[in-house]
N, C-alpha and C. Protein backbone atom coordinates (compact mmCIF):
# COMPACT_ATOMS: atom_id res chain seq x y z
N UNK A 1 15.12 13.86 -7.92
CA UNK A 1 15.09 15.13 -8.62
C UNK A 1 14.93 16.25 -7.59
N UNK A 2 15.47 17.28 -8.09
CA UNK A 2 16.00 18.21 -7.14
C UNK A 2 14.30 19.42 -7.32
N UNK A 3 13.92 19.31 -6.18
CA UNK A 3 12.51 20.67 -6.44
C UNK A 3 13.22 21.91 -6.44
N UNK A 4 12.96 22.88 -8.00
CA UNK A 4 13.19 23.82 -7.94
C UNK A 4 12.53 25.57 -7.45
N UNK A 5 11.47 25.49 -7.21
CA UNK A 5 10.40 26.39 -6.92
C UNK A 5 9.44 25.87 -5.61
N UNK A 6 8.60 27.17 -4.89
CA UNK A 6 7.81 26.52 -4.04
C UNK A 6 8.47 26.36 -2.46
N UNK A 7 7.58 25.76 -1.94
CA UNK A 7 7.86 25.86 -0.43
C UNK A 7 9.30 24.38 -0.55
N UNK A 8 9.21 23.76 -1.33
CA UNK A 8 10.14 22.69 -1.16
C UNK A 8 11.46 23.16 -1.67
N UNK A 9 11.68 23.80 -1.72
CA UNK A 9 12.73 24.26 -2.67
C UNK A 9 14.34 23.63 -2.24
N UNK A 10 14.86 22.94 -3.00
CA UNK A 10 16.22 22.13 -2.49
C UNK A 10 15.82 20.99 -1.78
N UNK A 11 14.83 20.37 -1.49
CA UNK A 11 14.48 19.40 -1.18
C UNK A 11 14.46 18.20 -2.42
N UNK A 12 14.18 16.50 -1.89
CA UNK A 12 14.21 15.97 -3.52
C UNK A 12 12.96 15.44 -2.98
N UNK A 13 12.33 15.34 -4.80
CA UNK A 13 10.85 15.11 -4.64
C UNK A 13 10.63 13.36 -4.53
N UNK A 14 9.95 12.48 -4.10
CA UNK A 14 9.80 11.31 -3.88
C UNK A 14 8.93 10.87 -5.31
N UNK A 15 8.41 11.75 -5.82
CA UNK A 15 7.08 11.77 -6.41
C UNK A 15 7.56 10.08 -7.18
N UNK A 16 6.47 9.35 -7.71
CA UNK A 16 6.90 7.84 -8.27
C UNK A 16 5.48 7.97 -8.49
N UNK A 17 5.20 6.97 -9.76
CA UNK A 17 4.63 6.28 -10.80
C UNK A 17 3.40 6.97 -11.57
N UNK A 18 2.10 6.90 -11.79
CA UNK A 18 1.36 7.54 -12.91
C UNK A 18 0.93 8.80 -11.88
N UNK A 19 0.98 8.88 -10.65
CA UNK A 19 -0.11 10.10 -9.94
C UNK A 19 1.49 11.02 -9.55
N UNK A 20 2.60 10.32 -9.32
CA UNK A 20 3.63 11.52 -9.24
C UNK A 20 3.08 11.68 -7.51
N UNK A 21 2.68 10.27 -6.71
CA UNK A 21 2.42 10.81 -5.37
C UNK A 21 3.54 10.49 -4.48
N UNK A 22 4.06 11.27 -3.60
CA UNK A 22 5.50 11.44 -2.56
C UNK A 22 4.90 9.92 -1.73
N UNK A 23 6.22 9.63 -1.42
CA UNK A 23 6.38 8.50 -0.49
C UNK A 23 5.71 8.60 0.72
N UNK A 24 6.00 9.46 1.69
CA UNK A 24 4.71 10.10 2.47
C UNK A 24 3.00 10.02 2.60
N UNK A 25 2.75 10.50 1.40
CA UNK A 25 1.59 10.39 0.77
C UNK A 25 0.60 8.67 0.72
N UNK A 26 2.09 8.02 0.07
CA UNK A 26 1.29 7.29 -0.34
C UNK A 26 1.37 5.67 0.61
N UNK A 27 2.28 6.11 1.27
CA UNK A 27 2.31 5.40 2.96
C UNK A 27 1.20 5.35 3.39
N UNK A 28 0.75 6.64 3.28
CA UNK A 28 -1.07 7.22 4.30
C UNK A 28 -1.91 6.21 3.73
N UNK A 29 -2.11 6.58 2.33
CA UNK A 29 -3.35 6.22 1.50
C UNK A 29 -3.16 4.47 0.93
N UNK A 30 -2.27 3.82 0.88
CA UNK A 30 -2.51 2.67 0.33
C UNK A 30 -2.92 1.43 1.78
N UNK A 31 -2.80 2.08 2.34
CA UNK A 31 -3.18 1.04 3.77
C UNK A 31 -4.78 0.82 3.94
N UNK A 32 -5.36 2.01 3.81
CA UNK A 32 -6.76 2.35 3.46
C UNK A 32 -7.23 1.97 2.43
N UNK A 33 -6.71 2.00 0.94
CA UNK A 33 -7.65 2.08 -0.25
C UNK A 33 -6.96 1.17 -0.99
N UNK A 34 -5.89 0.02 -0.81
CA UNK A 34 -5.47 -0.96 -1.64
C UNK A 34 -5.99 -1.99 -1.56
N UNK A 35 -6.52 -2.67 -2.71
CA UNK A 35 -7.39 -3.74 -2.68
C UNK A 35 -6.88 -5.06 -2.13
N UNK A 36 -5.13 -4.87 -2.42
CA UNK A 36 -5.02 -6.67 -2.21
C UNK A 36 -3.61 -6.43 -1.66
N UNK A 37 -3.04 -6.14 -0.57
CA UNK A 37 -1.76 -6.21 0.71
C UNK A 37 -1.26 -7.78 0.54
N UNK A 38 -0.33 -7.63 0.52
CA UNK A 38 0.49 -8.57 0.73
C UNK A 38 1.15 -8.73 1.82
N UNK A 39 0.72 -9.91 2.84
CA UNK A 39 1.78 -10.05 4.29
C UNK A 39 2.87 -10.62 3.92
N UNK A 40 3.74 -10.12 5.02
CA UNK A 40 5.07 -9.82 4.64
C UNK A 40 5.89 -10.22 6.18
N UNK A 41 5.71 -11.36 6.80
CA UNK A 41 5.81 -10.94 8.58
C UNK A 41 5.47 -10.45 8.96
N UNK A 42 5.50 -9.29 9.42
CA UNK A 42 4.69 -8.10 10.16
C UNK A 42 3.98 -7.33 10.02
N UNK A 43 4.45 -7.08 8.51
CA UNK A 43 4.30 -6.17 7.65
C UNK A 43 3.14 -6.07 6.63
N UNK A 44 2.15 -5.22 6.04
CA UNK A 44 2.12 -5.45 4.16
C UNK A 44 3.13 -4.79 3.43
N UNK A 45 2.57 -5.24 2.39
CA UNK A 45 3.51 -4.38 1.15
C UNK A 45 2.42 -4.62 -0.05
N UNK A 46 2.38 -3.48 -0.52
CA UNK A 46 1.22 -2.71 -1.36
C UNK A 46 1.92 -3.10 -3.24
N UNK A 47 1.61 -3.86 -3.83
CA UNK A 47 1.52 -3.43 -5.06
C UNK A 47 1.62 -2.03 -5.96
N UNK A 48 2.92 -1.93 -6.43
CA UNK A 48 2.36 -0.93 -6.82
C UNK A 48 2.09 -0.53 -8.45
N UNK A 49 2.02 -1.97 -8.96
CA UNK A 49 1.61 -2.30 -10.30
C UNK A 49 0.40 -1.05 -10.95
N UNK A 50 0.27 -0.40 -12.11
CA UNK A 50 -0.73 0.53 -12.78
C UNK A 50 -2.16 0.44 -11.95
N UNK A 51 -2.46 -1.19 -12.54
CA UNK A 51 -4.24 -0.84 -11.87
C UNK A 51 -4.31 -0.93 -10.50
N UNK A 52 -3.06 -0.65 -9.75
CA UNK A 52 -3.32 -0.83 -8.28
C UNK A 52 -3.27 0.72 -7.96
N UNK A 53 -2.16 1.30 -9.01
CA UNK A 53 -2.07 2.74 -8.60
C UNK A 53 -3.80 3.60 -9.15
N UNK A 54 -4.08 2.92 -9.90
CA UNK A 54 -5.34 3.70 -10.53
C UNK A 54 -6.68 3.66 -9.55
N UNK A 55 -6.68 2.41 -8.86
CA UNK A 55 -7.74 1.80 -8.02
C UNK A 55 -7.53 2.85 -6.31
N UNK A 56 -6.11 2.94 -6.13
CA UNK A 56 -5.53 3.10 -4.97
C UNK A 56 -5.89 4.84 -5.01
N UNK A 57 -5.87 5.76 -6.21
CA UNK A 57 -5.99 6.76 -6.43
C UNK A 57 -7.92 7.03 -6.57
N UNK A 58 -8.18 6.45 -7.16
CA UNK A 58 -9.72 6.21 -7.39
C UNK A 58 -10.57 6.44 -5.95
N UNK A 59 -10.12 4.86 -5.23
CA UNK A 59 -10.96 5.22 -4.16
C UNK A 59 -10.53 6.90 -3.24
N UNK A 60 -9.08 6.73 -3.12
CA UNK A 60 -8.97 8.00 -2.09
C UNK A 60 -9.91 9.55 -2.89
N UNK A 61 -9.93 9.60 -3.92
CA UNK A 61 -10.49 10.65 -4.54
C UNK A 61 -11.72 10.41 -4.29
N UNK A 62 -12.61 9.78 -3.99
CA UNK A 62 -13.54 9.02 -3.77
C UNK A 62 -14.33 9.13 -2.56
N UNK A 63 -13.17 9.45 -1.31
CA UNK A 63 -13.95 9.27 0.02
C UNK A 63 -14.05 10.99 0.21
N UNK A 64 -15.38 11.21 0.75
CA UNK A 64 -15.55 12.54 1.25
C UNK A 64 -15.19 12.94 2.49
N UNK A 65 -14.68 11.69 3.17
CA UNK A 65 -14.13 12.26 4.68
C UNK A 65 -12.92 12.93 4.81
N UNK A 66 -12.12 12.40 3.62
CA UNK A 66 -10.82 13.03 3.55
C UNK A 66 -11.10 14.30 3.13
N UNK A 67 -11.72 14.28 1.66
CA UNK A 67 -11.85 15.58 1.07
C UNK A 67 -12.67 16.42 1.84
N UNK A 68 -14.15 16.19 2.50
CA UNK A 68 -14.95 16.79 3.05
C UNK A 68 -15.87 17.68 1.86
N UNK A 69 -16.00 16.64 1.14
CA UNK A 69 -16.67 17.25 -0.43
C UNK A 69 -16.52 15.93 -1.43
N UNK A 70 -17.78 16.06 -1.85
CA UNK A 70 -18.13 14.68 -3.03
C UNK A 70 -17.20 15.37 -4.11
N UNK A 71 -15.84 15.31 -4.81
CA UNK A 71 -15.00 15.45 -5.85
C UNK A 71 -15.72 15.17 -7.20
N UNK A 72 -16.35 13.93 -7.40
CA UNK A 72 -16.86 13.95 -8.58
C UNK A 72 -18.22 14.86 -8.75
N UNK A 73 -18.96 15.06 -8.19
CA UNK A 73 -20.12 16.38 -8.25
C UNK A 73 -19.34 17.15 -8.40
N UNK A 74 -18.72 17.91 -7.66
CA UNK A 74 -17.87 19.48 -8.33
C UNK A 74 -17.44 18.97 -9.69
N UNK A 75 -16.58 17.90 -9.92
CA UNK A 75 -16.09 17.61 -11.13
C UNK A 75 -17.26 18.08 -12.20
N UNK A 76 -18.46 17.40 -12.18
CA UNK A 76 -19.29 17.82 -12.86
C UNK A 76 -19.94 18.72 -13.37
């Protein structure tokens, strides 16, 4: 899908499954916060079944090093 507005503009968005997170994105974060990798030869490869995306989203919202702020206290 083609981004119409914004700094991306004419670019296509990667965005995929319940969080809508770019391929980019979620390269970073599932290496860190996926519970169960699958080797692959060299490689993992991340599940990207619902409760993996929910778990995988959970923890990163979760760590304050990234954010540099407890998310769920403000939430509150």
């Amino acid at each position: 899908m083609t981004i119409v507005v914004g700094p991306n503009t004419g670019n296509c968005s990667t965005a995929a499954g319940r969080y809508q997170i770019i391929n980019t994105t979620s390269a970073e974060i599932a290496p860190r916060y996926h519970p169960n990798p699958s080797q692959v030869m060299f490689w993992s490869s991340y599940s990207f079944q619902p409760e993996y995306q929910d778990i995988v989203v959970y923890r990163w919202l979760n760590d304050p090093k990234v954010w540099g702020t407890d998310i769920s206290k403000l939430l509150r």
